[in-house]
Protein backbone atom coordinates (compact mmCIF):
# COMPACT_ATOMS: atom_id res chain seq x y z
CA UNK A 1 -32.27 5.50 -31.55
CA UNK A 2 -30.76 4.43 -28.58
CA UNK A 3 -28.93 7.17 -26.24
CA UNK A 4 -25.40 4.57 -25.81
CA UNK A 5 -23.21 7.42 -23.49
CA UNK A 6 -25.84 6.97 -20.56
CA UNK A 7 -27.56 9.81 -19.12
CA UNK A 8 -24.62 10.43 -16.66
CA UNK A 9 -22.91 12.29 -18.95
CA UNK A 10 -25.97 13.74 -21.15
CA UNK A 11 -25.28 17.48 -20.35
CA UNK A 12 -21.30 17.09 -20.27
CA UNK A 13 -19.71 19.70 -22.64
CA UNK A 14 -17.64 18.11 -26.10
CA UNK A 15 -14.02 19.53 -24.57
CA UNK A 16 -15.47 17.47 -20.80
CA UNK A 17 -16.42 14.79 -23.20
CA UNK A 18 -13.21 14.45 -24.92
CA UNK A 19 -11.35 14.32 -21.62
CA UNK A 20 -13.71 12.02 -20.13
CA UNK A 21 -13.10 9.74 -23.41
CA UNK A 22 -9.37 10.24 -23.17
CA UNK A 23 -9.29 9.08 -19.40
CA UNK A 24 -11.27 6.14 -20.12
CA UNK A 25 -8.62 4.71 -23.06
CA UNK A 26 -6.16 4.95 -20.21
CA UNK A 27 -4.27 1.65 -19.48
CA UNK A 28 -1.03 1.35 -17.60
CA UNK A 29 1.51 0.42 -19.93
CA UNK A 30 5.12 -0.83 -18.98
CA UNK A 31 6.40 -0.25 -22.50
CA UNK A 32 4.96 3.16 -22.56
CA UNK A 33 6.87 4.15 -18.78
CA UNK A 34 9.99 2.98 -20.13
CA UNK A 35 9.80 5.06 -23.20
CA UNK A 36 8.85 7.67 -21.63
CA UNK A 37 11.71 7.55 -19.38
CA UNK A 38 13.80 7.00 -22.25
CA UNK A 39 12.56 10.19 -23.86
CA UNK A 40 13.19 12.26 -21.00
CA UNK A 41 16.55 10.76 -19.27
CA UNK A 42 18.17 9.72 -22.78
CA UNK A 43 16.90 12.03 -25.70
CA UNK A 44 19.88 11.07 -27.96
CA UNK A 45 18.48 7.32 -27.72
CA UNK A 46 15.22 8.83 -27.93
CA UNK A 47 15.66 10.48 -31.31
CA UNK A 48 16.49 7.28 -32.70
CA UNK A 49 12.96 5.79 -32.05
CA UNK A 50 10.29 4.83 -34.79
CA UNK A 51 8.02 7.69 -35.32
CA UNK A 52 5.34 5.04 -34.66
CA UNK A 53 6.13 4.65 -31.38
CA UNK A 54 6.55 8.50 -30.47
CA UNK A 55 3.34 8.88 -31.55
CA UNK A 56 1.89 6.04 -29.35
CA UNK A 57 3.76 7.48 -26.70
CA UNK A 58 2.23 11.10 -27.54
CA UNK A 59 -1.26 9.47 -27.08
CA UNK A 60 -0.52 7.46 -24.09
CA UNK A 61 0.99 10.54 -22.74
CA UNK A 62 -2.68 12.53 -23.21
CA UNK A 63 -4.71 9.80 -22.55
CA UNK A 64 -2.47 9.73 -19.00
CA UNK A 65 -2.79 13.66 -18.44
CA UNK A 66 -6.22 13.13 -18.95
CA UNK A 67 -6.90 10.53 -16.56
CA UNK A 68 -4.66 12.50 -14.18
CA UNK A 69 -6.70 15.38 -14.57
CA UNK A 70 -10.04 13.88 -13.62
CA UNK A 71 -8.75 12.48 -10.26
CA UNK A 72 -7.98 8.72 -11.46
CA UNK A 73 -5.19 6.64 -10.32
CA UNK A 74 -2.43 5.98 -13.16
CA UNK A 75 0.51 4.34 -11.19
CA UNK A 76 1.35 1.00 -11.86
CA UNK A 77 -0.89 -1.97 -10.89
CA UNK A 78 0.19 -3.84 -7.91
CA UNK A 79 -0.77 -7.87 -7.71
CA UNK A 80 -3.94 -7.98 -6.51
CA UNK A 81 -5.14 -5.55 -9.45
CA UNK A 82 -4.08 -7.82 -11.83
């Protein structure tokens, strides 16, 4: 069998792993800012939101922390990124 994670992160500990994994799933999303926003300038609007999409926006929020944590940049892409 195959070792697939790369010996980079053989000796990494499972709560540095799940971080790690979390950073990497991390994609800017424009959607995800605005509802963010929404949730924390207009909670009454907020509330009214599919439970769905809270819960993608609970998991974009992590993934984000995540990423945040481990130094990488998570501010919106500018042209040439794109």
């Amino acid at each position: 069998m195959t070792d697939t994670s790369g010996s980079r992160y053989r000796y990494e500990s499972n709560e540095t792993k799940k971080l790690r994994l979390r950073a990497d799933a991390f994609r800017y999303s424009p959607a995800h800012e605005r509802l963010a926003e929404m949730k924390r300038d207009r909670p009454e609007q907020y509330d009214q939101v599919s439970p769905l999409m809270r819960i993608s926006l609970a998991h974009y929020e992590a993934d984000k922390a995540a990423a945040v944590q481990l130094g990488r940049n998570v501010s919106a892409p500018t042209n040439q990124e794109v």
